[in-house]
N, C-alpha and C. Protein backbone atom coordinates (compact mmCIF):
# COMPACT_ATOMS: atom_id res chain seq x y z
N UNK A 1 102.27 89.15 89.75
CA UNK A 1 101.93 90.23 90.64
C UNK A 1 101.94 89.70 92.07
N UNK A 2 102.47 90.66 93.06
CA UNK A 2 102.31 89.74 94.89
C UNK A 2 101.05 90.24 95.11
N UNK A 3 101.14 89.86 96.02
CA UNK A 3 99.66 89.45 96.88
C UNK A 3 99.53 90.91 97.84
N UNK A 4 101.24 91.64 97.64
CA UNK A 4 100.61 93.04 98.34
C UNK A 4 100.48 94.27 97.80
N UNK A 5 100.94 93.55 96.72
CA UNK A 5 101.03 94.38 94.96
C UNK A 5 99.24 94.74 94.69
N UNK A 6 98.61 93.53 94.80
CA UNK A 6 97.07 93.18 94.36
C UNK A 6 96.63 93.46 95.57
N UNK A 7 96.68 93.87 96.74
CA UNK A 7 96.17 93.81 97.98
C UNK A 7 96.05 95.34 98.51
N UNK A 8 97.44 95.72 98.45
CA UNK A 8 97.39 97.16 98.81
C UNK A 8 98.06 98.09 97.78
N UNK A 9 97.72 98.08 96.65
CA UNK A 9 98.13 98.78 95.24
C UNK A 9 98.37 100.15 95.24
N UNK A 10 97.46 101.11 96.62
CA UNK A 10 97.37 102.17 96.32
C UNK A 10 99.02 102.73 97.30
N UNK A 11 99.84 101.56 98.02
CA UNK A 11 101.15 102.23 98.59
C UNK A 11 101.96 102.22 97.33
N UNK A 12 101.79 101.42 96.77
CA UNK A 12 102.91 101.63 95.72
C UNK A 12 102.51 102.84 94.37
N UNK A 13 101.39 102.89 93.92
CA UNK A 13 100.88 103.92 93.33
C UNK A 13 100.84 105.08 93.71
N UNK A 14 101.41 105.55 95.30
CA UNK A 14 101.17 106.84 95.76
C UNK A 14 102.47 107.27 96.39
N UNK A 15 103.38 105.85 96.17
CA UNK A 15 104.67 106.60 96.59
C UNK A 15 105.24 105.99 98.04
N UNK A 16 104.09 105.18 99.05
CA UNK A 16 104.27 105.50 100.29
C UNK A 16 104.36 104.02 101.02
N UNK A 17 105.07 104.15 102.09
CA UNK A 17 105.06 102.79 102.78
C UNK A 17 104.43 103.00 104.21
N UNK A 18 103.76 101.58 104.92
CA UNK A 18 102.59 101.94 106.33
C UNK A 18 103.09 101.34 106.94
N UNK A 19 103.71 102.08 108.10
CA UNK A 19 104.12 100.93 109.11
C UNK A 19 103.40 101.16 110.92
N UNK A 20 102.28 100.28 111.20
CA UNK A 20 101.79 101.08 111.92
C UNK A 20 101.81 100.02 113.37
N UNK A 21 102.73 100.94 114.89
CA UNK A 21 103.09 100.08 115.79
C UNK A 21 102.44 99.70 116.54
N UNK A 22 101.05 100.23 116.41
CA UNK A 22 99.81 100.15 117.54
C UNK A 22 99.13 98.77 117.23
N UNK A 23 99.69 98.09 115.90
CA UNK A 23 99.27 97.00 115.53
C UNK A 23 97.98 96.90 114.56
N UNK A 24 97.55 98.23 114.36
CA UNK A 24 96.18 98.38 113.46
C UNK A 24 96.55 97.88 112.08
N UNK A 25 96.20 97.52 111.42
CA UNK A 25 96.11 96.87 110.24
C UNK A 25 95.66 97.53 108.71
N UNK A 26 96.69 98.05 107.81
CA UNK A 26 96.03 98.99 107.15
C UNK A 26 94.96 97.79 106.18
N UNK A 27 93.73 98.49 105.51
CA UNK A 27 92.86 97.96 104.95
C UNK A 27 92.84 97.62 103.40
N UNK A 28 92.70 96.36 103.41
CA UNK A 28 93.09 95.66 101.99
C UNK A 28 92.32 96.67 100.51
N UNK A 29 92.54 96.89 99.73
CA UNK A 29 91.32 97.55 98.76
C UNK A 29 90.55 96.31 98.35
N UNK A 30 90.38 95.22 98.51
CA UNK A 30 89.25 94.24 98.50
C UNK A 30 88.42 94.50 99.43
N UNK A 31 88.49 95.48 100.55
CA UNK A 31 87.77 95.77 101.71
C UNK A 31 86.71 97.47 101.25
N UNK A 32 87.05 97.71 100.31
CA UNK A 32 86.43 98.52 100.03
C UNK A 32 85.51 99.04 99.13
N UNK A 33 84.45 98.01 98.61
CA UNK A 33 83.07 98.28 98.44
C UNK A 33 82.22 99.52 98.07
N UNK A 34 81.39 100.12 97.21
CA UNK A 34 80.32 100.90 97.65
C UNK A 34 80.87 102.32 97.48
N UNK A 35 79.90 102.89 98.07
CA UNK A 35 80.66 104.39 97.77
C UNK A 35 81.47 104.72 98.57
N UNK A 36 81.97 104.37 98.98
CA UNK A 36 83.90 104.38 99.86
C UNK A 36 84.51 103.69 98.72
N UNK A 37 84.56 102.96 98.36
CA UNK A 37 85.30 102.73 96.91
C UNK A 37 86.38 103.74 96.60
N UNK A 38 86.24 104.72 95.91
CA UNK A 38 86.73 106.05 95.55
C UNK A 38 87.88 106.37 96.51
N UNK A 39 86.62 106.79 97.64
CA UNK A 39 87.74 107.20 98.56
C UNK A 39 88.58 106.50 99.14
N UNK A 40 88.61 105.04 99.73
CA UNK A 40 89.74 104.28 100.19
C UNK A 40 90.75 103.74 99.23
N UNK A 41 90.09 103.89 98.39
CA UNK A 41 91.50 103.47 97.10
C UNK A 41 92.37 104.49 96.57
N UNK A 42 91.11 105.61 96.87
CA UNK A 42 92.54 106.99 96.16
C UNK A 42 92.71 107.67 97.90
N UNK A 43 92.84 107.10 98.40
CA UNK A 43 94.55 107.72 99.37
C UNK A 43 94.44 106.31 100.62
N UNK A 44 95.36 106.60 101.14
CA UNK A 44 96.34 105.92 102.13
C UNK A 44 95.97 106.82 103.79
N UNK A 45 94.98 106.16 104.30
CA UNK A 45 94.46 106.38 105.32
C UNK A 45 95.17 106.14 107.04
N UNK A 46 95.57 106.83 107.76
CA UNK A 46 96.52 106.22 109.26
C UNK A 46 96.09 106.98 110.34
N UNK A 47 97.01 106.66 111.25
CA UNK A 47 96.90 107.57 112.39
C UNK A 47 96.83 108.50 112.31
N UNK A 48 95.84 109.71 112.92
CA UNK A 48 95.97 110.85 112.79
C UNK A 48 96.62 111.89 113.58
N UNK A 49 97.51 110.89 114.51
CA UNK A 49 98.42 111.98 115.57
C UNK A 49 99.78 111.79 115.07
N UNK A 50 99.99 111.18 114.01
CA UNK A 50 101.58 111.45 113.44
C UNK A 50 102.10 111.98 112.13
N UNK A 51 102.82 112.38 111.95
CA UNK A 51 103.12 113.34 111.09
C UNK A 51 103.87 112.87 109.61
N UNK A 52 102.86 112.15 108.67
CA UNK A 52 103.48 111.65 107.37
C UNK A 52 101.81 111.85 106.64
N UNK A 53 102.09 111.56 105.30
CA UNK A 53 101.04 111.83 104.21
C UNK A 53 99.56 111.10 104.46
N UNK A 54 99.37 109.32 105.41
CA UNK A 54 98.34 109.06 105.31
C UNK A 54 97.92 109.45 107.01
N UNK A 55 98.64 110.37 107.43
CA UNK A 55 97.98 111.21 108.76
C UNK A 55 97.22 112.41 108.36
N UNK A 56 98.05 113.24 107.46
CA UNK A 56 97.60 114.08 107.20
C UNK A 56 96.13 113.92 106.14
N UNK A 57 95.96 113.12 105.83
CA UNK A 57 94.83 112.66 104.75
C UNK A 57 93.64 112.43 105.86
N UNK A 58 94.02 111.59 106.97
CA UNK A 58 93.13 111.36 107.86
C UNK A 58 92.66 112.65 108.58
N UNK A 59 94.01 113.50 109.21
CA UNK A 59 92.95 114.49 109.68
C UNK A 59 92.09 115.39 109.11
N UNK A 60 92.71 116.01 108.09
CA UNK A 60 91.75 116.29 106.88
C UNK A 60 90.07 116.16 106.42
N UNK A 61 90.52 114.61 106.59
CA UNK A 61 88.80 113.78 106.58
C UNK A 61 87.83 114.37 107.00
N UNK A 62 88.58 114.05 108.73
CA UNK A 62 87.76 114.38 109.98
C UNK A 62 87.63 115.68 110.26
N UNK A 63 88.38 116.35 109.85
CA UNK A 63 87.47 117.99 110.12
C UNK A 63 87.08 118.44 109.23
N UNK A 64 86.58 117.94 107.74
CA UNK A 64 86.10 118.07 106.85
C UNK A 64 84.61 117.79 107.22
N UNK A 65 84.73 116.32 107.95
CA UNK A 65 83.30 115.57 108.71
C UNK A 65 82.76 116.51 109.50
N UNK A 66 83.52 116.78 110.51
CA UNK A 66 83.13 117.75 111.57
C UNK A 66 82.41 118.95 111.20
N UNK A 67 83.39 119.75 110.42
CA UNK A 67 82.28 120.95 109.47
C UNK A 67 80.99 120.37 108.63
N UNK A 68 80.74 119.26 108.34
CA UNK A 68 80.06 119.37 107.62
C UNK A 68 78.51 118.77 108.48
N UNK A 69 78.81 118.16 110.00
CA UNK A 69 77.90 117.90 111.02
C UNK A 69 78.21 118.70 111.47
N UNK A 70 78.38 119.90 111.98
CA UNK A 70 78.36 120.91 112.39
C UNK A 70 77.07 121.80 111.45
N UNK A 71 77.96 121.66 110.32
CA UNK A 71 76.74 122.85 109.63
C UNK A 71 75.12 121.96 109.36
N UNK A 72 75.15 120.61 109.21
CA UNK A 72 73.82 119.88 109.16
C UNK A 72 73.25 120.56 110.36
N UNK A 73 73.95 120.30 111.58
CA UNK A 73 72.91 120.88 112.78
C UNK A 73 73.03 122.36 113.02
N UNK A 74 73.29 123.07 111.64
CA UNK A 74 73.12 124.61 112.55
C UNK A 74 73.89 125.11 113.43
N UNK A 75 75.12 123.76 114.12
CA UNK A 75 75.98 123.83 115.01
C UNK A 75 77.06 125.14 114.90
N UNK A 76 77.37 125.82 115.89
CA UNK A 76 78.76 126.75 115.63
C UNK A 76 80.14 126.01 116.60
N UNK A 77 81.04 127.47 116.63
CA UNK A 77 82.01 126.66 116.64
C UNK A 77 82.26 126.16 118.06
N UNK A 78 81.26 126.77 119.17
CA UNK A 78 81.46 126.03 120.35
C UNK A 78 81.13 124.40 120.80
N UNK A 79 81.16 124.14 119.35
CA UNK A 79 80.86 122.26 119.61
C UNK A 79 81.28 121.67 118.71
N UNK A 80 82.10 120.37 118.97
CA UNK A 80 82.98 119.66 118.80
C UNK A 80 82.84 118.02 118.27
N UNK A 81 82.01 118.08 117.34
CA UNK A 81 81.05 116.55 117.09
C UNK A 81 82.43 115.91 116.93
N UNK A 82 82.07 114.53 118.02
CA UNK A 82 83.10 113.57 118.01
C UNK A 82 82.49 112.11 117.58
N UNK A 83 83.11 111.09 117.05
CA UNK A 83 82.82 110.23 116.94
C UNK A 83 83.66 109.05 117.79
N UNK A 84 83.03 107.91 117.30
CA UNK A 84 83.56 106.23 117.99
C UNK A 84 83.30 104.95 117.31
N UNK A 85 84.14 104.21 117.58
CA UNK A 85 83.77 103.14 116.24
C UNK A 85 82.61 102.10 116.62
């Protein structure tokens, strides 16, 4: 087995290849621990301003997040919870 076979299992299991120019580094599934487990192993996570399968997974996420801190605070739709790393 390679080392990107055992490393990043879920591109080849999902069909997809990451090529990302900003230099970000997609994340090993040895990096994923805990209850993210699940979720970083079943999909292929990227930039969210370009237009292929682990963009669209990402934005998804995040306005999934957004609605769902939105509705924790009672928030409507004139606010825009943003995050930062």
């Amino acid at each position: 087995m390679s080392c990107a076979r055992s490393v990043y299992g879920r591109l080849e299991s999902q069909g997809q290849a990451y090529l990302d120019y900003t230099g970000g580094g997609l994340y090993a599934d040895l990096a994923s621990p805990g209850a993210r487990a699940n979720l970083l192993s079943e999909h292929v996570f990227g930039n969210p301003h370009s237009a292929n399968p682990s963009s669209t997974d990402t934005t998804q996420l995040v306005e999934r997040t957004r609605a769902t801190v939105l509705a924790f605070f009672n928030g409507t739709g004139e606010y825009n919870p943003r995050s930062s790393p």
